[in-house]
PDB file of N, CA and C in Angstrom:
ATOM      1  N   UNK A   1      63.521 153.229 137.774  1.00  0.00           N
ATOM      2  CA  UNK A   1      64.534 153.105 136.787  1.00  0.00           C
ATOM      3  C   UNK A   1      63.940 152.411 135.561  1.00  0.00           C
ATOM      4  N   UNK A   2      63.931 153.091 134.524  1.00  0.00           N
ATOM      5  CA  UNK A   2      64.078 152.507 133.281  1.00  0.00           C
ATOM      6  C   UNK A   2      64.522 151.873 132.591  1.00  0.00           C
ATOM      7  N   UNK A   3      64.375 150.652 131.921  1.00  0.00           N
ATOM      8  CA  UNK A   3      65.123 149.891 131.272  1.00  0.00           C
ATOM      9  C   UNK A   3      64.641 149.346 130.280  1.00  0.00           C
ATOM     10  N   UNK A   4      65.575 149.884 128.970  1.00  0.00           N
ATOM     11  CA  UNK A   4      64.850 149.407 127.363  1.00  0.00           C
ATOM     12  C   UNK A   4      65.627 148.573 127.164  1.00  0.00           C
ATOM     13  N   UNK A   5      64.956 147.673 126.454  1.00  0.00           N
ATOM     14  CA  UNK A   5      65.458 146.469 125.783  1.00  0.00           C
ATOM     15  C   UNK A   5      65.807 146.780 124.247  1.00  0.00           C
ATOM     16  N   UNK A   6      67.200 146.917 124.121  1.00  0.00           N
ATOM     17  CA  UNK A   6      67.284 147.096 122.662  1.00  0.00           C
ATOM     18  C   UNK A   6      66.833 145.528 121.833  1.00  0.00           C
ATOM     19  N   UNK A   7      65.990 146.011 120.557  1.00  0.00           N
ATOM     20  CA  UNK A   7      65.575 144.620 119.738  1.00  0.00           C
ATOM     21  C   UNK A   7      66.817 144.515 118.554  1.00  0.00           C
ATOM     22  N   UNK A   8      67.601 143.949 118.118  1.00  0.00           N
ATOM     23  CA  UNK A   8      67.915 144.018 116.646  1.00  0.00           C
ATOM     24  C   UNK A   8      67.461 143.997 115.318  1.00  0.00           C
ATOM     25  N   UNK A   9      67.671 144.935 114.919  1.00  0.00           N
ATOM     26  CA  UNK A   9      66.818 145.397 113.410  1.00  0.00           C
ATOM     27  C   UNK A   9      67.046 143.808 112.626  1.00  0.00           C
ATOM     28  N   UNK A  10      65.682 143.984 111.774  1.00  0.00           N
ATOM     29  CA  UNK A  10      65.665 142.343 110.874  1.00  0.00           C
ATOM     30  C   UNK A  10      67.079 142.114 110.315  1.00  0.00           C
ATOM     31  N   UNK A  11      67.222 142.986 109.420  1.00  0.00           N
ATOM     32  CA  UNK A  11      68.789 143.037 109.004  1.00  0.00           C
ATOM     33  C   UNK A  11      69.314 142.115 109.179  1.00  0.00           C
ATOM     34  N   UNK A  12      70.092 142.807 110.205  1.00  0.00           N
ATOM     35  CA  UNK A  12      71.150 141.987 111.424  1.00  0.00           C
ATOM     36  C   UNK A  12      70.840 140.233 111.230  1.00  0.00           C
ATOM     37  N   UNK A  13      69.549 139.988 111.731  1.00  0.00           N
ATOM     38  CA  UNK A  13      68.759 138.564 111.723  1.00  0.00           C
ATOM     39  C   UNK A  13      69.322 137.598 110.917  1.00  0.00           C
ATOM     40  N   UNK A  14      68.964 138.375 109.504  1.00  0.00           N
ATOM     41  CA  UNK A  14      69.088 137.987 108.414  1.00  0.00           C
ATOM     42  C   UNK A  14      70.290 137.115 107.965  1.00  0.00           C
ATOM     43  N   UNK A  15      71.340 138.706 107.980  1.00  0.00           N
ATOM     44  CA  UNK A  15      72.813 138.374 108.136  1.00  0.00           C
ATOM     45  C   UNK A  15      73.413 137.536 108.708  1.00  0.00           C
ATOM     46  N   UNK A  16      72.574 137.194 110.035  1.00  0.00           N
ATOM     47  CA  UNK A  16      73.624 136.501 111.168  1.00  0.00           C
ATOM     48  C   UNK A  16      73.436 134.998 110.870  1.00  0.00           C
ATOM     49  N   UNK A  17      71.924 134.884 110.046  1.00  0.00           N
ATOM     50  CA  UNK A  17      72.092 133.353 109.639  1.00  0.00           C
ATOM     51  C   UNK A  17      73.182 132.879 108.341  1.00  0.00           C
ATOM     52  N   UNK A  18      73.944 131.666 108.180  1.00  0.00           N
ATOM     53  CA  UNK A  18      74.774 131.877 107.295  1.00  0.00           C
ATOM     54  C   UNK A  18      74.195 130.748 105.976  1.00  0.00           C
ATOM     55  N   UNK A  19      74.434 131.376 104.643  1.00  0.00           N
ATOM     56  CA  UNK A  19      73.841 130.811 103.889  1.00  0.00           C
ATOM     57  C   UNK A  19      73.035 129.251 103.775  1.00  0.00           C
ATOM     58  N   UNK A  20      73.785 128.567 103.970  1.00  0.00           N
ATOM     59  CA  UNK A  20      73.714 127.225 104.165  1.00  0.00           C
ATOM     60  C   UNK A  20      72.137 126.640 105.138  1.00  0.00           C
ATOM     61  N   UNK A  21      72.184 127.529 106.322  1.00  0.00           N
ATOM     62  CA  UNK A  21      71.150 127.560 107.373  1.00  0.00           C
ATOM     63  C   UNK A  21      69.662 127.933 106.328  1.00  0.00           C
ATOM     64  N   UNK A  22      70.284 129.317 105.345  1.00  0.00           N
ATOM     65  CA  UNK A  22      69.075 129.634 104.750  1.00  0.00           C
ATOM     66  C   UNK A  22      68.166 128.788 103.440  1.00  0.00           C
ATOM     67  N   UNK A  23      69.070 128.200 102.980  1.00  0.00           N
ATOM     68  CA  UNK A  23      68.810 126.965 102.238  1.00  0.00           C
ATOM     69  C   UNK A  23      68.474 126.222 103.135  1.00  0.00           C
ATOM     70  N   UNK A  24      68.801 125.504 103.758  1.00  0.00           N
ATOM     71  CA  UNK A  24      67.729 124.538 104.368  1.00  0.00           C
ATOM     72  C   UNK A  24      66.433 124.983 104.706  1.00  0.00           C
ATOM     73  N   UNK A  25      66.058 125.818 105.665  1.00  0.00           N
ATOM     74  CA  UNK A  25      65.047 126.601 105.288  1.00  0.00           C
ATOM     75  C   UNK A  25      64.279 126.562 104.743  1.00  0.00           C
ATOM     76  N   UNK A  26      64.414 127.681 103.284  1.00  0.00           N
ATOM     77  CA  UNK A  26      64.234 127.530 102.503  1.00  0.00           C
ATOM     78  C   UNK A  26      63.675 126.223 101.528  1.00  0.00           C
ATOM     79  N   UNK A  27      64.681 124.947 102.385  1.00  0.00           N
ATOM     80  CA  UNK A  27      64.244 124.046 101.525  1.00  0.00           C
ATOM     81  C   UNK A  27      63.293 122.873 102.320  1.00  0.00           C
ATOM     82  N   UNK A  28      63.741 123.084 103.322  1.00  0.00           N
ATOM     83  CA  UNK A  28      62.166 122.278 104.439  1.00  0.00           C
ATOM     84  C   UNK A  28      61.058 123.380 104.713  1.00  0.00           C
ATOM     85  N   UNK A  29      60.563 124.474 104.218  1.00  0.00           N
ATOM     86  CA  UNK A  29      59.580 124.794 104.050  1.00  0.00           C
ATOM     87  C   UNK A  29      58.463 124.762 102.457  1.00  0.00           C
ATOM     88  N   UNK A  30      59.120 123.842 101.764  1.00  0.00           N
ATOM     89  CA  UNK A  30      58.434 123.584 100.081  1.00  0.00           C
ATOM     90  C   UNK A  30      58.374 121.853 100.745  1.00  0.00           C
ATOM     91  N   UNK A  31      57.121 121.407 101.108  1.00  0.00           N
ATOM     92  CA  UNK A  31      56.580 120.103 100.860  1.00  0.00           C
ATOM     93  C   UNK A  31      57.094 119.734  99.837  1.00  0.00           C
ATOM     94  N   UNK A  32      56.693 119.849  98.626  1.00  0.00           N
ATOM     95  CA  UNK A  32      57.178 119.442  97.467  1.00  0.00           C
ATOM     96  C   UNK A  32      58.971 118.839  97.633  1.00  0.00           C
ATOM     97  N   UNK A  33      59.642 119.606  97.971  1.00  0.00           N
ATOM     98  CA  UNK A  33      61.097 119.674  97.762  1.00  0.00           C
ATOM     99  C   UNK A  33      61.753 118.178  98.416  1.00  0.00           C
ATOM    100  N   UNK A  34      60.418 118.954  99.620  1.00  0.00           N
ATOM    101  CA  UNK A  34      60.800 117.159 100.897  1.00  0.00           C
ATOM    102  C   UNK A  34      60.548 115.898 100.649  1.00  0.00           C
ATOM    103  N   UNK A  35      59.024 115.915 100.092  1.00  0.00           N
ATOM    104  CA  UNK A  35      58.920 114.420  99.397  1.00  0.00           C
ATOM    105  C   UNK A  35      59.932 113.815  98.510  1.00  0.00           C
ATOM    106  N   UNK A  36      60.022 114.775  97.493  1.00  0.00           N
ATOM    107  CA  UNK A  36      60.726 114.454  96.677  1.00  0.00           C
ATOM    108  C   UNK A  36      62.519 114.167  97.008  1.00  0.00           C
ATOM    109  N   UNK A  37      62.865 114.662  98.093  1.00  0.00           N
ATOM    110  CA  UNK A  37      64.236 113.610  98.546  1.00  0.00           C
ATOM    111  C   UNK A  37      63.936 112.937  99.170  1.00  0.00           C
ATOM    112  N   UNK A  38      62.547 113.055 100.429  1.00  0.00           N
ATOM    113  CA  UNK A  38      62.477 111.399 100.404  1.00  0.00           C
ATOM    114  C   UNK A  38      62.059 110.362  99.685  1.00  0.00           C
ATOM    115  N   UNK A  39      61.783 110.779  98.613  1.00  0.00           N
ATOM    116  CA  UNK A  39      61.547 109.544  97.376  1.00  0.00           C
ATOM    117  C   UNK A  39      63.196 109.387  96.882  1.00  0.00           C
ATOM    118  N   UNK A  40      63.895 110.310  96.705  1.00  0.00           N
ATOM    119  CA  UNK A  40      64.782 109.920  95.976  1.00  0.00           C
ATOM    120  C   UNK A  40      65.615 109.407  97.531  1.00  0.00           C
ATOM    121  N   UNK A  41      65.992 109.509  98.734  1.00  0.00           N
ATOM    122  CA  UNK A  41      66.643 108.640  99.690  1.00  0.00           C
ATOM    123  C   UNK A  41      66.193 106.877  99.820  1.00  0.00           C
ATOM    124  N   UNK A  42      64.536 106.551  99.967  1.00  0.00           N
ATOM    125  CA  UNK A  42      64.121 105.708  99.368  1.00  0.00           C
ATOM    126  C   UNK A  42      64.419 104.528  98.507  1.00  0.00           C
ATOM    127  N   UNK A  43      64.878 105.279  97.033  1.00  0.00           N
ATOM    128  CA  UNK A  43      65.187 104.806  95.522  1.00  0.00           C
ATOM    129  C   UNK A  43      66.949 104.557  95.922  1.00  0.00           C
ATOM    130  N   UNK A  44      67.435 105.639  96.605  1.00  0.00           N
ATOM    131  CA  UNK A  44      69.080 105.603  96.902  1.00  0.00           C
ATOM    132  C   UNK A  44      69.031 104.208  97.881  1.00  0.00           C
ATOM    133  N   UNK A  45      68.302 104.212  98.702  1.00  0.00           N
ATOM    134  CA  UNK A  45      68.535 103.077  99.908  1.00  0.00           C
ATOM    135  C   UNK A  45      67.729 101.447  99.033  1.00  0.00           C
ATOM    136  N   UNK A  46      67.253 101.662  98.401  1.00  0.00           N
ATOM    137  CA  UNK A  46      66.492 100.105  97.470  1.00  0.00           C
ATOM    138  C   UNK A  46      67.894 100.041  96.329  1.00  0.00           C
ATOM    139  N   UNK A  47      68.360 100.554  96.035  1.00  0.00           N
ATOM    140  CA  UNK A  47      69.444 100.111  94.950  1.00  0.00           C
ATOM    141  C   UNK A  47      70.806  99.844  95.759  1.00  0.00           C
ATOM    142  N   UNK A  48      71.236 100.257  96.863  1.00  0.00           N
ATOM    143  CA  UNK A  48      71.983 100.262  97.743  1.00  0.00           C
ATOM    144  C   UNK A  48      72.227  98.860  98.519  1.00  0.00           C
ATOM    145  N   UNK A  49      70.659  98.397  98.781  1.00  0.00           N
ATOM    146  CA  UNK A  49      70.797  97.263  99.211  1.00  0.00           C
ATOM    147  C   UNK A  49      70.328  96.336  98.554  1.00  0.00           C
ATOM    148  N   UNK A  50      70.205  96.348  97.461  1.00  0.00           N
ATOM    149  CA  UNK A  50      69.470  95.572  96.066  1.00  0.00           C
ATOM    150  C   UNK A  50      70.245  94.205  96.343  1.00  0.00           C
ATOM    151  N   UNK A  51      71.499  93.860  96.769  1.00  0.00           N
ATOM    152  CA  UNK A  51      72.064  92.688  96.780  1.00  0.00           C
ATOM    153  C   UNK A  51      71.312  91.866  97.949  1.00  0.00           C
ATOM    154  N   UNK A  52      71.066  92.204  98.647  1.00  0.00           N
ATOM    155  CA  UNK A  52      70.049  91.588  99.970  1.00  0.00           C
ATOM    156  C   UNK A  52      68.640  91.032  99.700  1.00  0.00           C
ATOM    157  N   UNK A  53      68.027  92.113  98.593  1.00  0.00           N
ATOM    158  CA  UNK A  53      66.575  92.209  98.601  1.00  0.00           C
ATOM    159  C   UNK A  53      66.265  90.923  97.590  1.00  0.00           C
ATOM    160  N   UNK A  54      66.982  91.301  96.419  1.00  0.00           N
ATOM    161  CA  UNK A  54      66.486  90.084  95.335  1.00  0.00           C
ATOM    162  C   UNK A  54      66.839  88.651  95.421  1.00  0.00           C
ATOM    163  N   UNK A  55      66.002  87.886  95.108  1.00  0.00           N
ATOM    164  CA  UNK A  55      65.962  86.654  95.512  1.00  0.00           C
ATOM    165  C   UNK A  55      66.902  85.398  94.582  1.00  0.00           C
ATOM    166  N   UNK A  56      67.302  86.163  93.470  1.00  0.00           N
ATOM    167  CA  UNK A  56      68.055  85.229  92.929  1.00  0.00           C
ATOM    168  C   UNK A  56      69.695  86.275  91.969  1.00  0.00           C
ATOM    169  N   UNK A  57      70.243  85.653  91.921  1.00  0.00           N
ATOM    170  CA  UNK A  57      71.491  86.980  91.057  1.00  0.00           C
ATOM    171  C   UNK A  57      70.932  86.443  89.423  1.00  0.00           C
ATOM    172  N   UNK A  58      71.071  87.351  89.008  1.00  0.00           N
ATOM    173  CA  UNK A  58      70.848  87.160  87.761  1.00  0.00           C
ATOM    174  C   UNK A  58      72.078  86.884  86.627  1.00  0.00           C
ATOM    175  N   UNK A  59      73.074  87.380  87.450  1.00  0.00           N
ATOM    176  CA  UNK A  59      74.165  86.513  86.025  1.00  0.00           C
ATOM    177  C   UNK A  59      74.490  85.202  86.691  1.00  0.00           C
ATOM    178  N   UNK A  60      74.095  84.223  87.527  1.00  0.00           N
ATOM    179  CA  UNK A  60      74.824  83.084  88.062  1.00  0.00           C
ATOM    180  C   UNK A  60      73.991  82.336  86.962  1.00  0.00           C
ATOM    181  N   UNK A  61      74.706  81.231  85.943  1.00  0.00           N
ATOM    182  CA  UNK A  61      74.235  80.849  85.401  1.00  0.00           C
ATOM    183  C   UNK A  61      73.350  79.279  85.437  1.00  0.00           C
ATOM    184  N   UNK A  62      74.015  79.002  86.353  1.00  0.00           N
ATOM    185  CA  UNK A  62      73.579  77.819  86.864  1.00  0.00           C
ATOM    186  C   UNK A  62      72.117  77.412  87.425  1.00  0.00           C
ATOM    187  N   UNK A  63      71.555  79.004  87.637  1.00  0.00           N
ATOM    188  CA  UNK A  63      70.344  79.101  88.668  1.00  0.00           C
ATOM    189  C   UNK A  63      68.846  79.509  87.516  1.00  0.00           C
ATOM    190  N   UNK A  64      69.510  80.230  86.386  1.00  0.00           N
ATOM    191  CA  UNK A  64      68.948  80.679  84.761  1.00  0.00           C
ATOM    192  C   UNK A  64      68.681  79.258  84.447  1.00  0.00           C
ATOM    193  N   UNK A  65      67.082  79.121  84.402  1.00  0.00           N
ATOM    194  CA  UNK A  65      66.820  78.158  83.253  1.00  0.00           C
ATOM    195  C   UNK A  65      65.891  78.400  81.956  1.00  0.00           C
ATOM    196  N   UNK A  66      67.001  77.696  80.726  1.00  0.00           N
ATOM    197  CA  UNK A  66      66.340  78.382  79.496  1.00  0.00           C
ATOM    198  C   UNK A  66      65.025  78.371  78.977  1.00  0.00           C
ATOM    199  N   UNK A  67      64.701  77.289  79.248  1.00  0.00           N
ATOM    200  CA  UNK A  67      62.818  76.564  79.107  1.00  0.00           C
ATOM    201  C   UNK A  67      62.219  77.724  80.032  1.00  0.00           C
ATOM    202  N   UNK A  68      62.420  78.385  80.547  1.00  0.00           N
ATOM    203  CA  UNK A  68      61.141  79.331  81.087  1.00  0.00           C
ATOM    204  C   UNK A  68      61.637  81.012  80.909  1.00  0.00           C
ATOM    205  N   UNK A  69      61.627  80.982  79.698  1.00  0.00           N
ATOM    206  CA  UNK A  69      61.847  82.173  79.199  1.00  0.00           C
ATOM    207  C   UNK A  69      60.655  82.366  78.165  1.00  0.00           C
ATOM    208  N   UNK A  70      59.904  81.412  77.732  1.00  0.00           N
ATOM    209  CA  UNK A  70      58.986  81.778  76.972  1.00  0.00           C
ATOM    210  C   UNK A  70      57.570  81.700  77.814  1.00  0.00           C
ATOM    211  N   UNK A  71      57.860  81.468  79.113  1.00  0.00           N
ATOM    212  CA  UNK A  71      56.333  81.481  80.215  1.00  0.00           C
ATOM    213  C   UNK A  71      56.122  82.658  80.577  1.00  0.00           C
ATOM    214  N   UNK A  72      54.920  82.922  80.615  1.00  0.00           N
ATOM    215  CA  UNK A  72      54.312  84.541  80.873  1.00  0.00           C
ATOM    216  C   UNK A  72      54.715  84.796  82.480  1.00  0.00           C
ATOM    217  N   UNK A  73      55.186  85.798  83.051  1.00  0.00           N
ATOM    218  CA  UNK A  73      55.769  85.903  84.296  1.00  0.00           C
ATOM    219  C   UNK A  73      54.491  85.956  85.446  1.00  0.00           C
ATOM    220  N   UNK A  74      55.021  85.174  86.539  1.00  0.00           N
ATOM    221  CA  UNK A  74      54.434  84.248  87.675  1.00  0.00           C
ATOM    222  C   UNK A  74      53.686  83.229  87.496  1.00  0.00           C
ATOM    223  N   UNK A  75      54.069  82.685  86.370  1.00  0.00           N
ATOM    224  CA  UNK A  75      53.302  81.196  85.638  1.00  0.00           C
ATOM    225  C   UNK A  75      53.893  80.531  86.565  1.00  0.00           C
ATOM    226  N   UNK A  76      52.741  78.702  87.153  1.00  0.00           N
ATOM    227  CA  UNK A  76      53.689  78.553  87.410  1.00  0.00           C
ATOM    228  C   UNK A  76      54.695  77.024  86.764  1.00  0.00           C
ATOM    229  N   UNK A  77      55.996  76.875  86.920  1.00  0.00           N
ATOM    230  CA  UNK A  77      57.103  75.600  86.853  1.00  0.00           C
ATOM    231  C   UNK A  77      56.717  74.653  86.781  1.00  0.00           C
ATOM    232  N   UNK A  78      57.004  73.744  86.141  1.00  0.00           N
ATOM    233  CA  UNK A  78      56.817  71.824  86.604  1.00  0.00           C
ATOM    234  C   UNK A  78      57.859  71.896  87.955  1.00  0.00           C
ATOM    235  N   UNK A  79      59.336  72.100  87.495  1.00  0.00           N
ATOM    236  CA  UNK A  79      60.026  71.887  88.518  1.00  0.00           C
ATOM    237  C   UNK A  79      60.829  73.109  89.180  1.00  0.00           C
ATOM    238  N   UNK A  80      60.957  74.549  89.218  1.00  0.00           N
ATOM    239  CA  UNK A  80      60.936  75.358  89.970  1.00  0.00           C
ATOM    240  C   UNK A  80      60.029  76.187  90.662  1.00  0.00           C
ATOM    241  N   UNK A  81      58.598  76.111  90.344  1.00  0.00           N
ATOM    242  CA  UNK A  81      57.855  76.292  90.956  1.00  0.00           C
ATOM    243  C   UNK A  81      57.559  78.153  90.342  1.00  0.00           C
ATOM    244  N   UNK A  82      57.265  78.723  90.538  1.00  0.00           N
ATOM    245  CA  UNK A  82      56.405  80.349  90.817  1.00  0.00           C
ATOM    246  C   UNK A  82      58.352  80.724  89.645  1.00  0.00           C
ATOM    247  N   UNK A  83      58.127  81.142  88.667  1.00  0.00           N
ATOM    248  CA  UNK A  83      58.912  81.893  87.673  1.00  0.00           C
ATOM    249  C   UNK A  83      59.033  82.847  88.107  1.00  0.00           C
TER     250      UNK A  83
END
């Protein structure tokens, strides 16, 4: 007894994926495309948590001192130490 295996024409293939599937694809096969959102997820996740990372707020005024605004940056303080 014989028995063929019908294949489905590319076509079909094609069709049956739905746009969305083909863009991705499409878009995880360009290196280029990938770095470049993971640089920009990266840049999204460092501004995101920017309140955590930096070491001092910059509008609290109390913490701003005016005398070291004219020191070249990482000079260092008499009395705060590393600018």
């Amino acid at each position: 007894m014989n028995v063929t295996a019908k294949v489905a024409p590319a076509n079909t293939l094609l069709q049956a994926q739905s746009p969305w599937r083909r863009v991705i694809v499409d878009f995880m096969s360009s290196t280029t495309a990938v770095v470049g959102l993971l640089l920009l997820l990266v840049i999204v996740l460092v501004a995101a948590f920017a309140p955590w990372i930096v070491l001092q707020n910059p509008y609290d005024l109390m913490q701003l001192n005016v005398m070291d605004a004219r020191m070249p940056p990482g000079s260092l303080n008499m009395d705060s130490g590393y600018t």
